[in-house]
C-alpha atoms as a PDB file:
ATOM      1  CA  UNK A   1      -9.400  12.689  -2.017  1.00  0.00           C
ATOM      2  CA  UNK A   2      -9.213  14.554   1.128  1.00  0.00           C
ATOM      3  CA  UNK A   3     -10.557  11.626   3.129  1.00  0.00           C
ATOM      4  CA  UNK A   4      -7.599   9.146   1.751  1.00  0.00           C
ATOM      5  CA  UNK A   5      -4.595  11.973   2.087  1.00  0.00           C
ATOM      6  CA  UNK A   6      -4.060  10.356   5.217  1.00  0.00           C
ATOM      7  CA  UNK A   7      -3.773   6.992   3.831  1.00  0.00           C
ATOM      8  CA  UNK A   8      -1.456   8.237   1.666  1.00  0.00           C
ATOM      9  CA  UNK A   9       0.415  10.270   4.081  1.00  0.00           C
ATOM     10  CA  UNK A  10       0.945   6.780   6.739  1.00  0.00           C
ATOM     11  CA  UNK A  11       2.421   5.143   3.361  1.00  0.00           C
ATOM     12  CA  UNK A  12       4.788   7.557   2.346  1.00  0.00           C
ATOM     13  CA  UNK A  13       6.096   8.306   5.739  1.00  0.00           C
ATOM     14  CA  UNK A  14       6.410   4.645   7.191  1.00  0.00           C
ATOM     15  CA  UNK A  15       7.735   3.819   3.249  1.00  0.00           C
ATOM     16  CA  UNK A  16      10.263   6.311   3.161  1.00  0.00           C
ATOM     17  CA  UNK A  17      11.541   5.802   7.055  1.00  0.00           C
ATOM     18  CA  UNK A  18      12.074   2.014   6.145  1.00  0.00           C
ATOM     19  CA  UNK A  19      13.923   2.620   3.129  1.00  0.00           C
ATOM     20  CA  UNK A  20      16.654   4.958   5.015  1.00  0.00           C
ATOM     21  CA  UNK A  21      17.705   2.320   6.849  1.00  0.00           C
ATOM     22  CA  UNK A  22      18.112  -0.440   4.476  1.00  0.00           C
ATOM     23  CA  UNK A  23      14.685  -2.244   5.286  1.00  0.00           C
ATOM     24  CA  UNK A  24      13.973  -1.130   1.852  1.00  0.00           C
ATOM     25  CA  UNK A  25      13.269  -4.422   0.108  1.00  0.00           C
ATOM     26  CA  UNK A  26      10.294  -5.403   2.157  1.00  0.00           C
ATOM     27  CA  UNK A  27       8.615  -2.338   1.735  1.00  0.00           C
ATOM     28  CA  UNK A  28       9.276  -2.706  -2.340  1.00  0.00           C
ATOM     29  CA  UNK A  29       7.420  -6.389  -2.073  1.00  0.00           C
ATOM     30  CA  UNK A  30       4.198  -4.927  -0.287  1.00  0.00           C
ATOM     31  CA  UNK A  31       3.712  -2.258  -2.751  1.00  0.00           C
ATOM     32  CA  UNK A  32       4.079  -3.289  -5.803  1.00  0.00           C
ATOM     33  CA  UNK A  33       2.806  -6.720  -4.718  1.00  0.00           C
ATOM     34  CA  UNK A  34      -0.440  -5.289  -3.989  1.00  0.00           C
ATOM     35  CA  UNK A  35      -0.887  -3.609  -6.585  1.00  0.00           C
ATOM     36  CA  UNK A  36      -0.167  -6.426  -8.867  1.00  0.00           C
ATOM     37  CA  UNK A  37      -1.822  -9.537  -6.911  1.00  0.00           C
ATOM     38  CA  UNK A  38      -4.774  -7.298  -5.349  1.00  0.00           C
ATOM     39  CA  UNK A  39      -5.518  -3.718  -6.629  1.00  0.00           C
ATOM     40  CA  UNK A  40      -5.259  -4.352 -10.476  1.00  0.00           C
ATOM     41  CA  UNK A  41      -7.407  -7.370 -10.760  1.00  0.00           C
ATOM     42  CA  UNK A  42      -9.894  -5.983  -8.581  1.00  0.00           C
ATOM     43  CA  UNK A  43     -10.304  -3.269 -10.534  1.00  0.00           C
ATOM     44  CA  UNK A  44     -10.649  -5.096 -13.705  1.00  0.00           C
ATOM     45  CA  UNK A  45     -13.229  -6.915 -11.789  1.00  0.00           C
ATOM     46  CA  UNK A  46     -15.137  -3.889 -10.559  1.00  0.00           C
ATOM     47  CA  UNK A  47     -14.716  -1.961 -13.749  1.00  0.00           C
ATOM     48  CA  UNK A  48     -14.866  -3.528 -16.813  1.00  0.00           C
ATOM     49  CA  UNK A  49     -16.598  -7.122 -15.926  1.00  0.00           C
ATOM     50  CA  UNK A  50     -19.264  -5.938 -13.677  1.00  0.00           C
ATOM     51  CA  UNK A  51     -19.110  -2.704 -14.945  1.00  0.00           C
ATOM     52  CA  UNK A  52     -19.506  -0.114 -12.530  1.00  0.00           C
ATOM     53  CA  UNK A  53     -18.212   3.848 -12.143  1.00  0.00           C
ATOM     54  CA  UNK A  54     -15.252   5.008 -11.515  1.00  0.00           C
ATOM     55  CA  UNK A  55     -16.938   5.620  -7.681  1.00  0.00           C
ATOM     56  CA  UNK A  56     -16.399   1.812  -7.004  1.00  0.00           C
ATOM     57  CA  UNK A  57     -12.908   2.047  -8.833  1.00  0.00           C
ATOM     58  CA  UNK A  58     -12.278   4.729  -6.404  1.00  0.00           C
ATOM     59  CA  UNK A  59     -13.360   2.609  -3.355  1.00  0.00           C
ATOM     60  CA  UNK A  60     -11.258  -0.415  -4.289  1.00  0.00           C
ATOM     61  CA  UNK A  61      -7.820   2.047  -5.002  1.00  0.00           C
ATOM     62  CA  UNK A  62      -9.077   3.386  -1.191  1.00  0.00           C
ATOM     63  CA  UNK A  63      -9.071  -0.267   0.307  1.00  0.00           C
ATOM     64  CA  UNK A  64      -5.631  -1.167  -1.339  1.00  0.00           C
ATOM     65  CA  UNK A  65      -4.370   2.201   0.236  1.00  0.00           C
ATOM     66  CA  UNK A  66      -5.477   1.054   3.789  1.00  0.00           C
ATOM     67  CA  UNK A  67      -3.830  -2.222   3.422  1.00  0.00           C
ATOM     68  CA  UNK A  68      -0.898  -1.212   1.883  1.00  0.00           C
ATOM     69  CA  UNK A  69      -0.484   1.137   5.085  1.00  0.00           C
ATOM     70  CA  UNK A  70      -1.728  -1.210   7.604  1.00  0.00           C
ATOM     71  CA  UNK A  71       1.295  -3.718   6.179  1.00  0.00           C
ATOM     72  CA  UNK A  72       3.874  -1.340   6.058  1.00  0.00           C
ATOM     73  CA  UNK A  73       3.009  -0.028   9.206  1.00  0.00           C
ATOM     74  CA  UNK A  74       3.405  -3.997  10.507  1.00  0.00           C
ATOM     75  CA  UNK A  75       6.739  -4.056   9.173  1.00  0.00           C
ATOM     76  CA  UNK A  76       7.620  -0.937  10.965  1.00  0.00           C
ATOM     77  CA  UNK A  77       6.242  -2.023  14.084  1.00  0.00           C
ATOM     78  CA  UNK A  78       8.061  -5.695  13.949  1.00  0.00           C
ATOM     79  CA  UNK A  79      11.199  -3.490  14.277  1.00  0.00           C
ATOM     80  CA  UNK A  80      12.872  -5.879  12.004  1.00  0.00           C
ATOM     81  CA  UNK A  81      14.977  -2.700  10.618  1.00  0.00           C
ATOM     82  CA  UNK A  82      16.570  -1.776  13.697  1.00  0.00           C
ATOM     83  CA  UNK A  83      18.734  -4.740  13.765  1.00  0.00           C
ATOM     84  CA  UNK A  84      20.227  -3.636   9.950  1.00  0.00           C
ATOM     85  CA  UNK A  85      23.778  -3.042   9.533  1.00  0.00           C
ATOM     86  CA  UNK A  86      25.180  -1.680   6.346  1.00  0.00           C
END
C-alpha cells in the first residue's frame, strides 16, 4: 500500500486542482471511465475466470492507478484549463 500512496497522492492532487477551475468534467470521464471500461473487467478476468489471489487483483487495481494518474496528469499538462472562464 505504501508503494501505491504515491499513485494515489498524483491522482488526488492533479484531480482536485482540475476540478477548482472548472476542468472538472474531463477529469470525471477518465476516472470513472477506467474503472468501468478497464479496471473492473480486468479484474473479473484476473479473479474469478482465471482465478488467481487477491495479489494479482492487487497488481491490476495498481496498473489502473498509474494510468489513471498518467491521464490526468496529461490533461493537466495540455493546459486546456487555463483558458476556462466561468
Amino acid at each position: 500500500m505504501g508503494a501505491t500512496a504515491g499513485i494515489a497522492g498524483v491522482i488526488w492532487i492533479f484531480a482536485y486542482t482540475l476540478y477548482a477551475p472548472g476542468d472538472g468534467s474531463r477529469v470525471a470521464l477518465v476516472s470513472p471511465g477506467m474503472q468501468w471500461i478497464f479496471f473492473l473487467p480486468l479484474v473479473w478476468l484476473v479473479g474469478p475466470y482465471l482465478y488467481q489471489g487477491l495479489l494479482q487483483i492487487w497488481l491490476v487495481n495498481t496498473v489502473n492507478g498509474a494510468l489513471v494518474a498518467v491521464l490526468i496528469t496529461a490533461i493537466r499538462a495540455d493546459g486546456r484549463w487555463k483558458k476556462i472562464r466561468i
